[in-house]
Protein backbone atom coordinates (compact mmCIF):
# COMPACT_ATOMS: atom_id res chain seq x y z
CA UNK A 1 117.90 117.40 100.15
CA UNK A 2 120.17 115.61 102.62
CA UNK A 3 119.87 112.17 104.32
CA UNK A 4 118.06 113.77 107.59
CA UNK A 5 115.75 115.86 105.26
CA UNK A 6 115.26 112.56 102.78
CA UNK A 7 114.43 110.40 105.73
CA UNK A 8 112.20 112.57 107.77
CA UNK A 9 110.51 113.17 104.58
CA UNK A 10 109.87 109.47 103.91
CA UNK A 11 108.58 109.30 107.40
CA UNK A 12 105.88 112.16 106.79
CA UNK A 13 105.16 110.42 103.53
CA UNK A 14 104.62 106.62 105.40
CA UNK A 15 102.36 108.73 107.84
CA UNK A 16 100.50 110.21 105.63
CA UNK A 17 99.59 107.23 103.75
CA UNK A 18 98.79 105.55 106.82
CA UNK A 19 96.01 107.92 107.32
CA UNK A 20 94.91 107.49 103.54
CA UNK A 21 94.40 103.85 104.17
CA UNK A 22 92.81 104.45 107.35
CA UNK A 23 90.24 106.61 105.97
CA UNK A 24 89.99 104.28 102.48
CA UNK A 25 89.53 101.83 105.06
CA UNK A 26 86.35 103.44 106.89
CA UNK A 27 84.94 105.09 103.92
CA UNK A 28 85.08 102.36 101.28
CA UNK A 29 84.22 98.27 103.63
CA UNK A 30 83.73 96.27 101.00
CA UNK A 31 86.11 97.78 98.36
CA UNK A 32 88.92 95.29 98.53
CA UNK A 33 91.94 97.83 98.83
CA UNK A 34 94.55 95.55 100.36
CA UNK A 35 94.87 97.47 104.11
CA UNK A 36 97.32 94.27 105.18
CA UNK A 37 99.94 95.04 102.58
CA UNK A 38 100.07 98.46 102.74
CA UNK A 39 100.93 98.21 106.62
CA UNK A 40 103.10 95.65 105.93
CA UNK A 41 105.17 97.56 103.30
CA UNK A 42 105.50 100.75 105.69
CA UNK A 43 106.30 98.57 108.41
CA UNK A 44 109.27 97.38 106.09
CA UNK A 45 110.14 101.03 105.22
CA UNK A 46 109.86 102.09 108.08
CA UNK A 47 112.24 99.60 109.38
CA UNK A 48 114.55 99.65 106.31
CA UNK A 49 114.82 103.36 105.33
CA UNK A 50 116.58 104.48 108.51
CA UNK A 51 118.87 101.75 108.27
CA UNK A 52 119.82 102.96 104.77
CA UNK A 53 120.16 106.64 105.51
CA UNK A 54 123.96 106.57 105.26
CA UNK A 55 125.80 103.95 104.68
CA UNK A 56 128.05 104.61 107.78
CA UNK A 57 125.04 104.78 110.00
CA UNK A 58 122.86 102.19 110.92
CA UNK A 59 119.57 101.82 112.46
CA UNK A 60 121.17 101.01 116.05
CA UNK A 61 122.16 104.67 116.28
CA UNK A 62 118.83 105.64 115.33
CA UNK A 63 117.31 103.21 117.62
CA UNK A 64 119.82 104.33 120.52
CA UNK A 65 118.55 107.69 120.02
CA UNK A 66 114.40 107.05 120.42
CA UNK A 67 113.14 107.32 123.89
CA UNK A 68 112.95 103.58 124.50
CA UNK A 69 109.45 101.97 125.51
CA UNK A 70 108.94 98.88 126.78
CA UNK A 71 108.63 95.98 124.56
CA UNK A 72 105.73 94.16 126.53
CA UNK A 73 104.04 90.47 126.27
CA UNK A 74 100.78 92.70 125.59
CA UNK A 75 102.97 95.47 123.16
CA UNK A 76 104.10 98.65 123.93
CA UNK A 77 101.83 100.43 126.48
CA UNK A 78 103.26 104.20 125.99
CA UNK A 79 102.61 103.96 122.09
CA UNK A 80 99.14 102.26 123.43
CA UNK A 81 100.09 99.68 120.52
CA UNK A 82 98.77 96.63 122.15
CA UNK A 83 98.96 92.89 120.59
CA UNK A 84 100.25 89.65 121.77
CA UNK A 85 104.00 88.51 121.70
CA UNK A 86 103.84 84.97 122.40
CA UNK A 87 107.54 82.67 122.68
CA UNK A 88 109.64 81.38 125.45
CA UNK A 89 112.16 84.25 125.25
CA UNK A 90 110.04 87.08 123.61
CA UNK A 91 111.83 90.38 122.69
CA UNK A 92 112.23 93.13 125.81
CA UNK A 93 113.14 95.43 123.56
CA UNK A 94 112.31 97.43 120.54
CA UNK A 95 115.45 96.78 118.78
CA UNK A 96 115.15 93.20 119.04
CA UNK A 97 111.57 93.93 118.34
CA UNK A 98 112.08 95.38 114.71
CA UNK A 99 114.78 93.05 114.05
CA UNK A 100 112.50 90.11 114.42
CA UNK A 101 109.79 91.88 112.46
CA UNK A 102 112.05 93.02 109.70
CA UNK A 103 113.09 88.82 108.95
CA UNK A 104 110.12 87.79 109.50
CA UNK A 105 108.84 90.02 106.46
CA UNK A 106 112.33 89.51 104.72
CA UNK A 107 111.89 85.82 104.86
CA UNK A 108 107.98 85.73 104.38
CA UNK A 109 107.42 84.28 107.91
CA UNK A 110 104.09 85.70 108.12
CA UNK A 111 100.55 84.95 108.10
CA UNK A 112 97.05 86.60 107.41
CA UNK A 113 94.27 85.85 109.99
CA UNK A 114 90.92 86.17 108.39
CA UNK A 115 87.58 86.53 109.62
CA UNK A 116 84.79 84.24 109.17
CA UNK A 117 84.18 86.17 105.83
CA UNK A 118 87.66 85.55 104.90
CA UNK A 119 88.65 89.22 105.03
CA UNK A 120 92.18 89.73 106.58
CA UNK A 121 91.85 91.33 110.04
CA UNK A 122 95.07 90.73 111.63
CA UNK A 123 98.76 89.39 111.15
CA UNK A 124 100.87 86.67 112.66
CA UNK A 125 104.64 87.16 112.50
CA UNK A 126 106.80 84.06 112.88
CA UNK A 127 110.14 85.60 114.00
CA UNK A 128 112.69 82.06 113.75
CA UNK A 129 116.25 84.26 115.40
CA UNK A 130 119.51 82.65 114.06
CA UNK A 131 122.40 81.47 116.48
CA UNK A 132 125.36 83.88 116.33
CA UNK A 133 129.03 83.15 116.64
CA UNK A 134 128.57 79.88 117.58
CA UNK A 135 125.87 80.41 119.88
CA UNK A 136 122.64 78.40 119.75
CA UNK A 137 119.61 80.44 118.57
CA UNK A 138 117.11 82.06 121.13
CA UNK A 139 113.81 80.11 120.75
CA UNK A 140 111.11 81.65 118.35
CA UNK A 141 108.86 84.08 119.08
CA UNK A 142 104.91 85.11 117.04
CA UNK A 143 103.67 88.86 116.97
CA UNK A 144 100.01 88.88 115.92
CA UNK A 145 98.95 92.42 115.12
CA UNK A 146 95.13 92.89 114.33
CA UNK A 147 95.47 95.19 111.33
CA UNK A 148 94.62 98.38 113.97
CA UNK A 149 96.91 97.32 116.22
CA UNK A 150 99.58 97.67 113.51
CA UNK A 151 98.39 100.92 112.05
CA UNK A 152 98.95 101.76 115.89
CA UNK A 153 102.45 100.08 116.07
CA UNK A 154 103.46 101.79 113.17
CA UNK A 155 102.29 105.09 114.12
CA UNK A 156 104.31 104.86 117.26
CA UNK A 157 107.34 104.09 115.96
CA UNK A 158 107.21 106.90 113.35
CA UNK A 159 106.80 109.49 115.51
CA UNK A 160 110.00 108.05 117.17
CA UNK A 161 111.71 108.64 114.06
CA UNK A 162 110.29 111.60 113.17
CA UNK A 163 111.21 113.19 116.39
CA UNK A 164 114.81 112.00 115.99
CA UNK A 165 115.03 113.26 112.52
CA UNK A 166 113.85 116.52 113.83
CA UNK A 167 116.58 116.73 116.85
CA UNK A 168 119.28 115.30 114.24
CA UNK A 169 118.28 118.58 111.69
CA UNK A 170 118.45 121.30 114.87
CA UNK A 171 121.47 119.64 116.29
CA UNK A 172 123.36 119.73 113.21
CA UNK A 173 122.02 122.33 110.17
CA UNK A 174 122.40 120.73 106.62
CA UNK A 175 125.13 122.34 104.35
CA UNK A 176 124.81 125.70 102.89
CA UNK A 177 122.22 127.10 105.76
């Protein structure tokens, strides 16, 4: 299996277990199965895994290659992924978007937001950007995700992937076919 095959594969894989926790989700309340950090760990995979396909490829190409949506104060409106970007200089992109997410998980910048039961429902991330070259750093930014929201997110942006995978394997056959 190549790199486009390996990494459209992971993507079906993420998507399908999305739906697995979804339905665990509806089917089984009061079971405990951790919903929050399964999302969270395919939100990292999905982030990361691209970014690793080949080591002479990065995301950006990727990312250059998805029809870009618009990174809103509200979230992304084609993806109908909505939840609240709050920050004096918010991300306008979804580049800068997954960047921010990606260190705020790296750096465990995040928080839980429970209900009154103490059940996790949703998920603040605290996205602190560096200063670059001797610039100073843009101010910090929060996402908060209800945990749908981010199922929605996350669907979104794997179907992005997926469909570049897909255009990446017609546009240029693996070896040997």
């Amino acid at each position: 299996m190549d790199d486009k095959q390996r990494l459209l594969a992971f993507v079906q894989r993420t998507r399908k277990n999305l739906r697995v926790t979804e339905k665990w989700r509806k089917d089984h309340p009061t079971d405990g199965f951790s919903e929050v950090t399964n999302l969270i760990n395919s939100l990292l995979g999905l982030i990361i895994a691209p970014t690793e396909e080949n080591k002479t490829e990065r995301m950006k190409k990727i990312l250059d290659e998805i029809d870009q949506p618009a990174v809103e104060p509200t979230g992304i409106r084609r993806w109908q992924a909505y939840f609240i970007i709050d920050g004096d200089a918010p991300p306008k992109d979804l580049p800068s978007l997954l960047f921010g997410l990606r260190n705020a998980i790296a750096h465990y910048a995040f928080e839980y937001v429970p209900d009154g039961a103490g059940n996790i429902t949703g998920v603040i991330f605290h996205v602190v950007p560096w200063g670059r070259r001797g610039k100073p750093p843009p101010p910090p930014w929060d996402a908060t995700f209800t945990l749908s929201e981010l199922l929605t997110f996350l669907d979104g942006f794997a179907d992005e992937v997926e469909k570049v995978c897909k255009k990446r394997a017609r546009r240029e056959p693996s070896a040997g076919h």
